[in-house]
Protein backbone atom coordinates (compact mmCIF):
# COMPACT_ATOMS: atom_id res chain seq x y z
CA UNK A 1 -34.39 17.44 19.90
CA UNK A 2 -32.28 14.92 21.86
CA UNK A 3 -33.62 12.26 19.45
CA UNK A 4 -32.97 14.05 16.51
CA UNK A 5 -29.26 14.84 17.66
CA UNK A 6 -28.68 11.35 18.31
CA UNK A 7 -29.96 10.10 14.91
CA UNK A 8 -27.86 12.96 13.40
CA UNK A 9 -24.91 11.48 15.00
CA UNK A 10 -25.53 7.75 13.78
CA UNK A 11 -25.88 8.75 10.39
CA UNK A 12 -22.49 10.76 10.83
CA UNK A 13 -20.79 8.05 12.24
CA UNK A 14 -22.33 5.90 9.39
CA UNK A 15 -21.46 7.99 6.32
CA UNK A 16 -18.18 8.55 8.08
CA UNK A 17 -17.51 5.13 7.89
CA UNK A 18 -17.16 5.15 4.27
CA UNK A 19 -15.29 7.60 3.48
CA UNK A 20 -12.65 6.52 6.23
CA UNK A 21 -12.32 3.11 4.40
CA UNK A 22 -12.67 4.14 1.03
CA UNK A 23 -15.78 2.69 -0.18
CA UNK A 24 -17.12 6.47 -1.10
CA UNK A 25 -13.88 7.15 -3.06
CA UNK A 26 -13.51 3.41 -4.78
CA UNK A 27 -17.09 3.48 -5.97
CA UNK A 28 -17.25 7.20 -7.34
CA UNK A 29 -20.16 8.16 -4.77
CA UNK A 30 -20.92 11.88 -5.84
CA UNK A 31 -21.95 14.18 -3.20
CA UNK A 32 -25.63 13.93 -3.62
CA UNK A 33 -25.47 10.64 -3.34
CA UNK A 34 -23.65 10.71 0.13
CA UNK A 35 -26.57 13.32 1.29
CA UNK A 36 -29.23 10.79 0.47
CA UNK A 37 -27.14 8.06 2.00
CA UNK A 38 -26.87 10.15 5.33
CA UNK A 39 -30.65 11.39 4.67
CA UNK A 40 -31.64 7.65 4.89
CA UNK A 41 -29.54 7.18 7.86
CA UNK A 42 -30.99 10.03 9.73
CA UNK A 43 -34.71 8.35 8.70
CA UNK A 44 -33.96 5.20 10.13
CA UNK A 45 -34.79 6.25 13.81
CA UNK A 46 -37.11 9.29 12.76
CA UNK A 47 -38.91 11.00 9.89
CA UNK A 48 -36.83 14.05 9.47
CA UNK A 49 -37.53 16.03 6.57
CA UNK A 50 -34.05 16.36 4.79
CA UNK A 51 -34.93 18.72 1.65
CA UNK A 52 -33.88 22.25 2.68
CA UNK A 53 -33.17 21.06 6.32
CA UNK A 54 -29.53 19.03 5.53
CA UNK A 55 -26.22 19.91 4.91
CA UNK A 56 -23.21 17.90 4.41
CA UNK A 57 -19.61 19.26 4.44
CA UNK A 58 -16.84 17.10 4.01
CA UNK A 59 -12.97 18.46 3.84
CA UNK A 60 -10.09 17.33 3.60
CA UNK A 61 -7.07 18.94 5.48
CA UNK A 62 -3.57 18.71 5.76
CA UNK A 63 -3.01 18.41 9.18
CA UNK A 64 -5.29 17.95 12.66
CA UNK A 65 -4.63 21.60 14.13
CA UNK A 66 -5.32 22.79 10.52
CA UNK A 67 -8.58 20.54 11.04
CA UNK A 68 -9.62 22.17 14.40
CA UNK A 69 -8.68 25.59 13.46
CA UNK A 70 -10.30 25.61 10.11
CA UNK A 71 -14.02 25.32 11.23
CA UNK A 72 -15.77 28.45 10.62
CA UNK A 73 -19.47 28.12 11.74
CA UNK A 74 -22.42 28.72 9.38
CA UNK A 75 -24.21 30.10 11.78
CA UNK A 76 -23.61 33.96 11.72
CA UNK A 77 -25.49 37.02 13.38
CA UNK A 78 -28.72 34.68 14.00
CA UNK A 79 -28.47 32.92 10.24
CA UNK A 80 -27.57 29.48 9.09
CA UNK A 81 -25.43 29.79 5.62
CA UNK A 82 -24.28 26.54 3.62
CA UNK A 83 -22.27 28.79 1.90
CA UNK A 84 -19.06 27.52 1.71
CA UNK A 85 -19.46 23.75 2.41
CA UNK A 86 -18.40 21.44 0.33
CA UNK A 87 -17.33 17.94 -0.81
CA UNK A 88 -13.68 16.67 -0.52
CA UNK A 89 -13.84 12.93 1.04
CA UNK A 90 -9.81 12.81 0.02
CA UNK A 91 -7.39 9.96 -0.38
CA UNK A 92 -5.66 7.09 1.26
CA UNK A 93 -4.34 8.50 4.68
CA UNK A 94 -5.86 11.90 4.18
CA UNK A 95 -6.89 13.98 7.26
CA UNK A 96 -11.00 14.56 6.83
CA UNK A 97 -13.49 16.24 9.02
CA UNK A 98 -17.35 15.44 7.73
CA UNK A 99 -20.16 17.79 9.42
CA UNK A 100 -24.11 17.46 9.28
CA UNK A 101 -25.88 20.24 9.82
CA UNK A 102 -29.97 19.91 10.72
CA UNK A 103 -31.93 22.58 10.38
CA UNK A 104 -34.66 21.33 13.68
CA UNK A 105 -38.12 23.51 13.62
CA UNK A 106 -38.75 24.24 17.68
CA UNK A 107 -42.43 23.21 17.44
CA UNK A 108 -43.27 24.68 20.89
CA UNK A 109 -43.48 28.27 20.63
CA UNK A 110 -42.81 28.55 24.81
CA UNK A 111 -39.03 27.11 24.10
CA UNK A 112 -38.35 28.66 21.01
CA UNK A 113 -36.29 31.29 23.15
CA UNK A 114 -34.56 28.67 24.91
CA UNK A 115 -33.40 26.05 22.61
CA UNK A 116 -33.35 28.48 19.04
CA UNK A 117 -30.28 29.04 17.93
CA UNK A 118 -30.94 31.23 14.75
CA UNK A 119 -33.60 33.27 14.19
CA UNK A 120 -37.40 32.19 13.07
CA UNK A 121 -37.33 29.70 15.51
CA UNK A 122 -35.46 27.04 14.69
CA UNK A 123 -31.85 24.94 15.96
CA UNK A 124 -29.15 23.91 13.66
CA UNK A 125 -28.05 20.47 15.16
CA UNK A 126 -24.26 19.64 14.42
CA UNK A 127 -22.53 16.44 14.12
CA UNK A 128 -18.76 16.12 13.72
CA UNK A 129 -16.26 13.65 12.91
CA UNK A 130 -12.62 13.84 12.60
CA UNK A 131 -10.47 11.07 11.24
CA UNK A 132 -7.55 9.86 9.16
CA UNK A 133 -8.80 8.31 6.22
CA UNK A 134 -7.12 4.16 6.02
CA UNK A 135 -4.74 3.29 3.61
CA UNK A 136 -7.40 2.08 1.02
């Protein structure tokens, strides 16, 4: 799990990276495209199944304490729910927060109860990055 979180996180920081400079915006990357950027960055280190077990969610808000109070998590009584996420990598100078969610099977049934964190047996790892997008 450790090694899964920390792949989650460099493919954050990565995909983060261009959005914050403007290279998503500037070259009209669509939001499937960005998952299969991040999907490939999460690969690099491991083979992590991404179909059914990513989700992206990129917003743009106005402020930072609009930022940090408007995260709701997807994660309600014992379900994970992508409802609600969605893609807004903003403009130039825009406030953005861009969270991966990882839906991580607990192969050992003995720690299920420990490190589950929804039902069926399973851990939704979470990566987040807040940043003002540069003046691209």
């Amino acid at each position: 799990i450790g090694f899964a979180q920390t792949s989650l996180d460099f493919a954050v920081n990565e995909t983060a990276r261009q959005i914050r400079t403007g290279q998503t915006q500037n070259g009209g990357v669509t939001e499937t495209q960005i998952k299969a950027q991040l999907c490939d960055e999460v690969n690099n280190f491991i083979a992590m199944g991404c179909d059914g077990n990513l989700f992206l969610d990129v917003r743009r808000f106005s402020s930072f304490v609009d930022a940090g109070n408007g995260a709701q998590s997807p994660i309600q009584n014992n379900q994970f729910s992508d409802a609600g996420m969605g893609y807004q990598p903003g403009a130039a100078s825009d406030i953005v927060v861009v969270r991966a969610y990882y839906r991580w099977h607990v192969i050992t049934p003995l720690f299920e109860p420990i490190f589950q964190n929804i039902s069926g047996g399973e851990r939704i790892l979470v990566s987040t990055m807040m940043f003002r997008n540069e003046p691209f």
